[in-house]
C-alpha atoms as a PDB file:
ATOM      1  CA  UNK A   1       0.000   0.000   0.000  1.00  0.00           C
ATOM      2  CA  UNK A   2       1.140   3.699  -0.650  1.00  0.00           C
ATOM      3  CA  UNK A   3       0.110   6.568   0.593  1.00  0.00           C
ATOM      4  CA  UNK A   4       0.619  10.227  -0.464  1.00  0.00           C
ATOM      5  CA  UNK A   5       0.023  12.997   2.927  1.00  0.00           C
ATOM      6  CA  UNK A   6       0.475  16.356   1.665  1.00  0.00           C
ATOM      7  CA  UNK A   7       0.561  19.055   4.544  1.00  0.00           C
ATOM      8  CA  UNK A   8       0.612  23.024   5.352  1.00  0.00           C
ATOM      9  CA  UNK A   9       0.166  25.176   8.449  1.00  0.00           C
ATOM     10  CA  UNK A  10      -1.206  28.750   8.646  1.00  0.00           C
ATOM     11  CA  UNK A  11      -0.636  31.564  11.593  1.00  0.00           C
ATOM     12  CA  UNK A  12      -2.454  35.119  11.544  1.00  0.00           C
ATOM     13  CA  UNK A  13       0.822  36.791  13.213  1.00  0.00           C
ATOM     14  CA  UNK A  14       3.888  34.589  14.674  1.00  0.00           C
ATOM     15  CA  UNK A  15       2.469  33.935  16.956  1.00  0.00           C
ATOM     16  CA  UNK A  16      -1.625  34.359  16.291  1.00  0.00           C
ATOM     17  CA  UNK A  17      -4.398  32.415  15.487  1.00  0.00           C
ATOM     18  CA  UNK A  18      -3.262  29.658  13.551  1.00  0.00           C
ATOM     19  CA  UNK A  19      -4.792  26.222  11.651  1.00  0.00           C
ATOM     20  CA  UNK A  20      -3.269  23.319   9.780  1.00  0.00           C
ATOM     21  CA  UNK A  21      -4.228  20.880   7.249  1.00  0.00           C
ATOM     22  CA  UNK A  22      -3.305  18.160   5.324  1.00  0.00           C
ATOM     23  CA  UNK A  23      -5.178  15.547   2.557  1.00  0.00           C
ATOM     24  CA  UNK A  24      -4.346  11.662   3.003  1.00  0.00           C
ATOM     25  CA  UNK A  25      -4.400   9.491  -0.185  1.00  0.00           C
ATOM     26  CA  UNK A  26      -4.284   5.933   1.005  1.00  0.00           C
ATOM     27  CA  UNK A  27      -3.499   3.648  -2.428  1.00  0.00           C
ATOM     28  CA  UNK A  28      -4.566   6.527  -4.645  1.00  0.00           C
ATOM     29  CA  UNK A  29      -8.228   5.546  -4.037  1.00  0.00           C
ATOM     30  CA  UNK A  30      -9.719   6.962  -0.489  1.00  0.00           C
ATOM     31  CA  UNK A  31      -8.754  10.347   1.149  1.00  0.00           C
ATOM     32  CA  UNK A  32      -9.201  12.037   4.478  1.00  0.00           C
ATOM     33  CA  UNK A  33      -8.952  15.225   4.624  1.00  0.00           C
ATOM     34  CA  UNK A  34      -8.051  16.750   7.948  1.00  0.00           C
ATOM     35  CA  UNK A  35      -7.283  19.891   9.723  1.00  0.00           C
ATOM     36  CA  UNK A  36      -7.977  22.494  13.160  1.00  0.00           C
ATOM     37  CA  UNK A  37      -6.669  25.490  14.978  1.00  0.00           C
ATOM     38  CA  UNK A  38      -5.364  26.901  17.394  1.00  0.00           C
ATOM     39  CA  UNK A  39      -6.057  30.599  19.525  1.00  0.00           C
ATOM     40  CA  UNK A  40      -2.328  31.526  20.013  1.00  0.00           C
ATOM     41  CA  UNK A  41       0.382  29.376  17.871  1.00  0.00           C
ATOM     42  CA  UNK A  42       3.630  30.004  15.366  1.00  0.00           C
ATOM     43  CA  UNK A  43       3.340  29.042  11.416  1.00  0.00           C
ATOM     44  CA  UNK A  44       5.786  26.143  12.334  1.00  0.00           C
ATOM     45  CA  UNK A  45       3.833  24.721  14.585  1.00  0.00           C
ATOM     46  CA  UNK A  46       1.271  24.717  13.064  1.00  0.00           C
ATOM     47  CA  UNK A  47       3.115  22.846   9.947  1.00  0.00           C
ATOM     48  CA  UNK A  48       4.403  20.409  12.215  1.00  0.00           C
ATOM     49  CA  UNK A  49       1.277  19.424  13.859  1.00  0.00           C
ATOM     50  CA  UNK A  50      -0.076  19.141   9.950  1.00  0.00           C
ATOM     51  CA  UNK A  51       2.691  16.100   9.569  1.00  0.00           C
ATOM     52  CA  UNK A  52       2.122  14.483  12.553  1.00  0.00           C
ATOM     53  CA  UNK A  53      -1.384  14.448  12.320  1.00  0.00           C
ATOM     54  CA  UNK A  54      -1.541  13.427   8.741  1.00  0.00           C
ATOM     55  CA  UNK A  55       0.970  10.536   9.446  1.00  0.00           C
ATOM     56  CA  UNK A  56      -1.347   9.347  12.741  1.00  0.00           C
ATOM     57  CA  UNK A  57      -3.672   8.773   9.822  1.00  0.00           C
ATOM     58  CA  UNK A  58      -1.885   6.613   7.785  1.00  0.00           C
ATOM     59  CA  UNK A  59      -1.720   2.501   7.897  1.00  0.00           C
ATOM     60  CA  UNK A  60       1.512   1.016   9.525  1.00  0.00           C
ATOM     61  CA  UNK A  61       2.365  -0.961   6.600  1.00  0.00           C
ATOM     62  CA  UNK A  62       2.140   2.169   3.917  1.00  0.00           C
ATOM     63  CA  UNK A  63       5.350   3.277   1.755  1.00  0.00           C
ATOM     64  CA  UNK A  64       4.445   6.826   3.053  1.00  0.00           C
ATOM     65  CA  UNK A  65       5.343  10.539   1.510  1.00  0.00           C
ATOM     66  CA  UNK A  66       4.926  13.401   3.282  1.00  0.00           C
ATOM     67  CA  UNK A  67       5.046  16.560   0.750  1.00  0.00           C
ATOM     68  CA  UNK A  68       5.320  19.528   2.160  1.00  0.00           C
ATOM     69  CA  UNK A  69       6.391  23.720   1.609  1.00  0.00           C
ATOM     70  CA  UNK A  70       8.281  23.831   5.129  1.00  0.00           C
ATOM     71  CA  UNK A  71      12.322  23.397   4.417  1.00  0.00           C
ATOM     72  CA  UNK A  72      11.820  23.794   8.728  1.00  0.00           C
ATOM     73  CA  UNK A  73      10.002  20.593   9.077  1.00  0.00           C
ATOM     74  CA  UNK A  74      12.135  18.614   6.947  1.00  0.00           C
ATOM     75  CA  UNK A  75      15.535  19.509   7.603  1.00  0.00           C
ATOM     76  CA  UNK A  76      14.122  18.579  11.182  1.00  0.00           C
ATOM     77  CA  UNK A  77      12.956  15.430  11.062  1.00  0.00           C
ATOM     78  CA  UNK A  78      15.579  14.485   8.464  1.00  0.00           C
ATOM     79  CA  UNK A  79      18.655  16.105  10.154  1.00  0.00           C
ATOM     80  CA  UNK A  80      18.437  17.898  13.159  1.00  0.00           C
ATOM     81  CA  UNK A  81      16.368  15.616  15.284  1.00  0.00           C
ATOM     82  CA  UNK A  82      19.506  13.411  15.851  1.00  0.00           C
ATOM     83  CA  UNK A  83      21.573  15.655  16.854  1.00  0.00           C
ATOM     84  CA  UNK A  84      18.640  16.789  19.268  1.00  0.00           C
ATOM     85  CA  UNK A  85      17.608  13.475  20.969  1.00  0.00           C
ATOM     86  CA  UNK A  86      21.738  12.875  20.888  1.00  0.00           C
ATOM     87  CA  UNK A  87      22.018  15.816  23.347  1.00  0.00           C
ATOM     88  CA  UNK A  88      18.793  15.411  25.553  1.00  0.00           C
ATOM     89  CA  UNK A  89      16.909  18.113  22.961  1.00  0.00           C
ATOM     90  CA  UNK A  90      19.355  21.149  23.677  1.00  0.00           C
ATOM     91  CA  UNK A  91      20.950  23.096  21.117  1.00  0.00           C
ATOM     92  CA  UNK A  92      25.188  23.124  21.535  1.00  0.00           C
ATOM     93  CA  UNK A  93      27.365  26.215  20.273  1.00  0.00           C
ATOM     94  CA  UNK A  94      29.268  24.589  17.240  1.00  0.00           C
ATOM     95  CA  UNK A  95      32.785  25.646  18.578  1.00  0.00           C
ATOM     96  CA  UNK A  96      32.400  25.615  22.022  1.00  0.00           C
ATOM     97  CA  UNK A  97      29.981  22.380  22.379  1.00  0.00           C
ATOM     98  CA  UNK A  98      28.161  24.813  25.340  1.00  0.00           C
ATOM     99  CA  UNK A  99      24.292  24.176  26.038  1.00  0.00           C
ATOM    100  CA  UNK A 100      22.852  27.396  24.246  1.00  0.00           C
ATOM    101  CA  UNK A 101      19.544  26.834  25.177  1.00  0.00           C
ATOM    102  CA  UNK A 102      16.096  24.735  24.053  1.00  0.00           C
ATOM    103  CA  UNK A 103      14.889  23.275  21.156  1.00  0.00           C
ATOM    104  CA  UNK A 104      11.942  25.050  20.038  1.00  0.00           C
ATOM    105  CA  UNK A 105       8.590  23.311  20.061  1.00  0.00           C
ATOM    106  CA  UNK A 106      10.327  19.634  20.920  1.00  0.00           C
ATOM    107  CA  UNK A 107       6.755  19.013  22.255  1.00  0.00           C
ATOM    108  CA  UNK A 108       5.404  18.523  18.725  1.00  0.00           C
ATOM    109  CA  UNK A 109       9.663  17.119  17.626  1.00  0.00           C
ATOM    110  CA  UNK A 110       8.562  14.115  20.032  1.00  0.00           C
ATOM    111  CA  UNK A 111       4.582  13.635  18.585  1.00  0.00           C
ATOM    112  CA  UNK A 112       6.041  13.889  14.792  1.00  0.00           C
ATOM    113  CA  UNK A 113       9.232  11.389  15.942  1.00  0.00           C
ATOM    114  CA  UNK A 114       6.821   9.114  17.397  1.00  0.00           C
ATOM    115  CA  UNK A 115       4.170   9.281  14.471  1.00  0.00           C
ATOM    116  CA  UNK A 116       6.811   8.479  12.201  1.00  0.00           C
ATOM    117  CA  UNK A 117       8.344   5.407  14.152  1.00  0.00           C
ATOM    118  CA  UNK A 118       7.643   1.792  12.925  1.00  0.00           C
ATOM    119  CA  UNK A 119       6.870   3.163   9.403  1.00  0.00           C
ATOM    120  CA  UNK A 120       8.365   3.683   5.973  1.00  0.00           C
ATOM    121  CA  UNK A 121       8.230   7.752   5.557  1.00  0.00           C
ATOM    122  CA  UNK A 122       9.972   9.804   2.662  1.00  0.00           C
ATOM    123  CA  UNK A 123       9.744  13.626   2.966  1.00  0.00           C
ATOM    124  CA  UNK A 124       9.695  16.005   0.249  1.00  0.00           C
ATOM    125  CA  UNK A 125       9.711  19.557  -0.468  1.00  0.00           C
ATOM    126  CA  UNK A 126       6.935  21.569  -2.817  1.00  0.00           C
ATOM    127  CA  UNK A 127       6.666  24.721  -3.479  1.00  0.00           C
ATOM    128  CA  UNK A 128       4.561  26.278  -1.870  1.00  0.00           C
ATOM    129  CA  UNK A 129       1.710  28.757  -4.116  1.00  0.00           C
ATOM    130  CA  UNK A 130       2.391  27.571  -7.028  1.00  0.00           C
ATOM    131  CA  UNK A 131      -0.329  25.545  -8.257  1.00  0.00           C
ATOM    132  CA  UNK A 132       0.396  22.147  -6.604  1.00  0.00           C
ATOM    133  CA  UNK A 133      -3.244  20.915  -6.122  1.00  0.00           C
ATOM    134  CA  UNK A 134      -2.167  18.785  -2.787  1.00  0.00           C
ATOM    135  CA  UNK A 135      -0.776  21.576  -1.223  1.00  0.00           C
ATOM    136  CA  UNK A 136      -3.414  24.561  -2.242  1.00  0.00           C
ATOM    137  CA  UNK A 137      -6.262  22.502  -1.076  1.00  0.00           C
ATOM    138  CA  UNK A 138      -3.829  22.004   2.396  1.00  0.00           C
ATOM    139  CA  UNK A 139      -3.149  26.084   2.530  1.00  0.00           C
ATOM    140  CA  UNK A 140      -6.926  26.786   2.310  1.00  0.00           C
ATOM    141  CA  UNK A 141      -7.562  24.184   4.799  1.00  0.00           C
ATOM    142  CA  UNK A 142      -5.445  25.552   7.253  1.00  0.00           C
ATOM    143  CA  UNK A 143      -5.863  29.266   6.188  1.00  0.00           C
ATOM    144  CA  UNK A 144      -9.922  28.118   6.559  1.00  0.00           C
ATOM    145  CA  UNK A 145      -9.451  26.988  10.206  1.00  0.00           C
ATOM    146  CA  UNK A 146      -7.060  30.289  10.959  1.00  0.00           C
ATOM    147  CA  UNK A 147      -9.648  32.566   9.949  1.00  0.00           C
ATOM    148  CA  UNK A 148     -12.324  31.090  11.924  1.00  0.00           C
ATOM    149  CA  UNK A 149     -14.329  30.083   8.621  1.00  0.00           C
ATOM    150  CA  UNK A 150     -16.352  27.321   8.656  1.00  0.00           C
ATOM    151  CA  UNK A 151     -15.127  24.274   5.923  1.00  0.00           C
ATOM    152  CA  UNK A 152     -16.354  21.057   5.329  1.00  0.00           C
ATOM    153  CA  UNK A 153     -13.621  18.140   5.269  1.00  0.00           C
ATOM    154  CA  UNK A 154     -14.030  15.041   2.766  1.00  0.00           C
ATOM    155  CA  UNK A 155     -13.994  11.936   3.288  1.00  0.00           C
ATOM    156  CA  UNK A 156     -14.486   9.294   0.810  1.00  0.00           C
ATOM    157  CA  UNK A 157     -13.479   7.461  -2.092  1.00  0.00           C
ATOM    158  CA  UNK A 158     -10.978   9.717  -4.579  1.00  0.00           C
ATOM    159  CA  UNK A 159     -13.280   9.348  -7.569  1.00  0.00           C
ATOM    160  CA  UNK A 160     -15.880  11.241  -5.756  1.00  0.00           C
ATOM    161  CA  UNK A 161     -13.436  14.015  -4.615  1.00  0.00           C
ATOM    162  CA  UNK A 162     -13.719  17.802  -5.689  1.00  0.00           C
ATOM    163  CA  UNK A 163      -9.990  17.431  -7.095  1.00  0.00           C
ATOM    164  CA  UNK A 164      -9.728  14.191  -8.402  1.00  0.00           C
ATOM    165  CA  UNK A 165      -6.610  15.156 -10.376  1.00  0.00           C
ATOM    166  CA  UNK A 166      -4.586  15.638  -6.455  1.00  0.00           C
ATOM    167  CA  UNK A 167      -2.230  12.579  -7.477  1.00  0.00           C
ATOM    168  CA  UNK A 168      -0.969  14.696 -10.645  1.00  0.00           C
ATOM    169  CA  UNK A 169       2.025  16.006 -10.015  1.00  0.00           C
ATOM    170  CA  UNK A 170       4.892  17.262 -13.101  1.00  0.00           C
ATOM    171  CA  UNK A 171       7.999  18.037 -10.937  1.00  0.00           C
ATOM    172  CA  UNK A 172       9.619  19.529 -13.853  1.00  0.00           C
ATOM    173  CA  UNK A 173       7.042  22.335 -13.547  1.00  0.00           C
ATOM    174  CA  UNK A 174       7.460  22.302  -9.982  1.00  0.00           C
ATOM    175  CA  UNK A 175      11.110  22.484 -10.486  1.00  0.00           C
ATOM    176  CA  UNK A 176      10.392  25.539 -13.401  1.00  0.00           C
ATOM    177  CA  UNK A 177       8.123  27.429 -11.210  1.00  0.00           C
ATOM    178  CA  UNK A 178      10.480  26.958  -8.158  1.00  0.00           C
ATOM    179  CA  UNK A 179      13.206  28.778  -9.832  1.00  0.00           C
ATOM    180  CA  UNK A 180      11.056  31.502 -10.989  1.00  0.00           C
ATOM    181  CA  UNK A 181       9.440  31.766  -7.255  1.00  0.00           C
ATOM    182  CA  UNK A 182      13.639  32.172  -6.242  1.00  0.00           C
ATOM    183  CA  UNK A 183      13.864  35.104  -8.824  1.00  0.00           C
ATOM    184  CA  UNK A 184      10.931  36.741  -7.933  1.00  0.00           C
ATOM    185  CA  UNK A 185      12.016  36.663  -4.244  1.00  0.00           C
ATOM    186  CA  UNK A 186      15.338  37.889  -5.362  1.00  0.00           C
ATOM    187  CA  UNK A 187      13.831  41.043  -6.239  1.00  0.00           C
ATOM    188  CA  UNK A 188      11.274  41.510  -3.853  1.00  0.00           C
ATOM    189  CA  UNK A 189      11.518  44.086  -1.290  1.00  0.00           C
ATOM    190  CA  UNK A 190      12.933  43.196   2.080  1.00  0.00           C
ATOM    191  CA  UNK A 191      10.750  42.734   4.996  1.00  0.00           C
ATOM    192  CA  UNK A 192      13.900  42.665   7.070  1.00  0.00           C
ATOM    193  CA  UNK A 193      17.222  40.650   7.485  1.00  0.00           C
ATOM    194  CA  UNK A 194      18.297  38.198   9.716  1.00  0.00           C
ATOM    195  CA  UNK A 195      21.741  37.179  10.584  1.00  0.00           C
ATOM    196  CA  UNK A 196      23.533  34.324  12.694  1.00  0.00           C
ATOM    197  CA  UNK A 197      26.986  35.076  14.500  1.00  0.00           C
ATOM    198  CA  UNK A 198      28.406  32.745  16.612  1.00  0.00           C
ATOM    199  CA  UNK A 199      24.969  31.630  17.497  1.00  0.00           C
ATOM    200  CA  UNK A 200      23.497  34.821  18.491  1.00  0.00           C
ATOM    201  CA  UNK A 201      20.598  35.672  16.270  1.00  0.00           C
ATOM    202  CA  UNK A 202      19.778  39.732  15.082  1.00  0.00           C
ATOM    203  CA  UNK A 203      17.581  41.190  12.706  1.00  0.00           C
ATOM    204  CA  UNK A 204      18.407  43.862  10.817  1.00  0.00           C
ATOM    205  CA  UNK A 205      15.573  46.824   8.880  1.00  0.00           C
ATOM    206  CA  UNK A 206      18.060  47.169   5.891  1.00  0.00           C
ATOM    207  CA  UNK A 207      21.116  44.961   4.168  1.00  0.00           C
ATOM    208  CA  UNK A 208      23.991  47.761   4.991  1.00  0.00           C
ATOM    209  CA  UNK A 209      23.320  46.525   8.956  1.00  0.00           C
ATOM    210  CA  UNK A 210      23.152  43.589   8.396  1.00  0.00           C
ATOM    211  CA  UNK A 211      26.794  43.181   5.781  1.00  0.00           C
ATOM    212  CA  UNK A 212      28.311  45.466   8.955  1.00  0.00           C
ATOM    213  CA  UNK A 213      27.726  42.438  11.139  1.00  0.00           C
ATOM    214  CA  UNK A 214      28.422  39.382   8.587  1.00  0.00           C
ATOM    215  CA  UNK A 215      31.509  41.097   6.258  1.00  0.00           C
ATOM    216  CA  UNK A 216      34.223  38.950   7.230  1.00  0.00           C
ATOM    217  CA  UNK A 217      32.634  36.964   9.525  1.00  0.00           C
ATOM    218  CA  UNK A 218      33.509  33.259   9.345  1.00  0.00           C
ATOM    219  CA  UNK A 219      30.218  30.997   9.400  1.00  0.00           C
ATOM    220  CA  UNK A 220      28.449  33.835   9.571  1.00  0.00           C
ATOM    221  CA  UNK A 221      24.936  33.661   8.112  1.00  0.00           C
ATOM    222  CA  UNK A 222      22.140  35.545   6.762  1.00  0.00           C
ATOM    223  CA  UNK A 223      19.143  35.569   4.787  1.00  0.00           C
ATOM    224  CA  UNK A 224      16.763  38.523   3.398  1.00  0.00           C
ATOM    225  CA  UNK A 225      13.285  37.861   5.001  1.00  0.00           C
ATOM    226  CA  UNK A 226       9.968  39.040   2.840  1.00  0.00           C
ATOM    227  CA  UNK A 227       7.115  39.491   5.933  1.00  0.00           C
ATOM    228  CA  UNK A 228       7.225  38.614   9.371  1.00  0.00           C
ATOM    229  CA  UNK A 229       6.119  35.042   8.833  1.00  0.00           C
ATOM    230  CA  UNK A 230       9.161  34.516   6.646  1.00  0.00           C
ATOM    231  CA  UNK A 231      11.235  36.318   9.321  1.00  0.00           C
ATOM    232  CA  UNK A 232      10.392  34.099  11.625  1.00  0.00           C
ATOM    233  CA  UNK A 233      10.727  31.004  10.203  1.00  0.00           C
ATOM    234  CA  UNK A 234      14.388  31.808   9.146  1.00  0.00           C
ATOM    235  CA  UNK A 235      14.459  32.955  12.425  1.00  0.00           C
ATOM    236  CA  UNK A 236      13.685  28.989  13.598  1.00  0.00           C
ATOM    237  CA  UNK A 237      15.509  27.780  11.053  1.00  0.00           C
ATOM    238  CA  UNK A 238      18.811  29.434  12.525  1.00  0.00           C
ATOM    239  CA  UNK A 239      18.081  28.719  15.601  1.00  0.00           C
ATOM    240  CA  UNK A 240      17.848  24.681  15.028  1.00  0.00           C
ATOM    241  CA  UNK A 241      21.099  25.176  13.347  1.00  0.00           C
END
């Protein structure tokens, strides 16, 4: 048996109200769909309790993949989580080897680590708003629930499903459209900037602060963020790192 999750979270501010939702193909012929909400939550929580709840969902004996728009999630589950369980979920300064503090949200780490055990999971990235069916039907879902709108889940056989083409995905367009979503970020405005130093984490209203800090900086590391949202996800995503 296969099965095909795909998954996305939502937050209304970071954090805000927030909802997440996935779609569950089990053997291309019955889907679930799922999703909730939350009062107060981050847009990576919310994506991770999309994956673990979507993967609760699935049979024990599936070849399972999990698609999904957060890079967070699955250099997470893929990478980092070893490293964190290794070290009693605390994050170590690189040189030094010093505790440096928490790993965020290891609450929902531990209920995607143990929805994941005793099965056979792949994880891959889509892009995320640009026309994947699996993962626009998962965005409204969880935009839906944000909001506070009301939305009516399926449940049934695929042939009687309101997007029967779901299973239809051309990665070479994906690929295509990815690259043109990088250029188009490339020259969009900046939100803000966020930089990594030795661990300690700034952000930055315009790139000439930001090249002060990093110019010449050995593993230093930045990234140009494009609304708070994005900020804070690179934000999380240096912080795991």
């Amino acid at each position: 048996m296969k099965t095909t999750i795909f998954t996305d979270g939502s937050s209304r501010g970071n954090p805000g109200r927030g909802g997440w939702g996935a779609v569950v193909i089990e053997n291309g012929v019955q889907v679930i769909e799922l999703g909730g909400h939350e009062k107060m939550t981050t847009n990576n929580r919310m994506e991770l309790t999309a994956c673990f709840q979507g993967l609760s969902h699935a049979s024990d004996d599936s070849e399972i993949t999990v698609l999904t728009d957060s890079s967070y999630v699955i250099n997470g589950i893929t990478k980092w989580i070893h490293g964190w369980k290794k070290n009693d979920w605390k994050k170590l300064d690189h040189k030094t080897r010093a505790v440096v503090g928490e790993v965020l949200n290891r609450d929902l780490w531990e209920k995607l680590d143990e929805a994941r055990s005793d099965k056979k999971v792949s994880w891959k990235y889509v892009g995320g708003h640009i026309g994947i069916v699996g993962n626009e039907r998962c965005d409204h879902i969880a935009t839906d629930f944000a909001d506070g709108n009301e939305i009516k889940l399926y449940k049934g056989p695929l042939s009687g499903y309101d997007l029967p083409n779901i299973l239809d995905i051309s990665f070479d367009n994906v690929k295509a459209s990815s690259k043109k979503s990088e250029s188009s970020r490339s020259r969009a405005k900046a939100y803000s900037y966020v930089s990594s130093v030795d661990g300690v984490i700034e952000t930055h209203h315009t790139w000439g602060e930001c090249e002060q800090r990093v110019k010449g900086t050995r593993g230093a590391r930045y990234k140009k963020s494009l609304n708070i949202a994005d900020e804070a996800g690179i934000i999380a995503e240096f912080e795991a790192l």
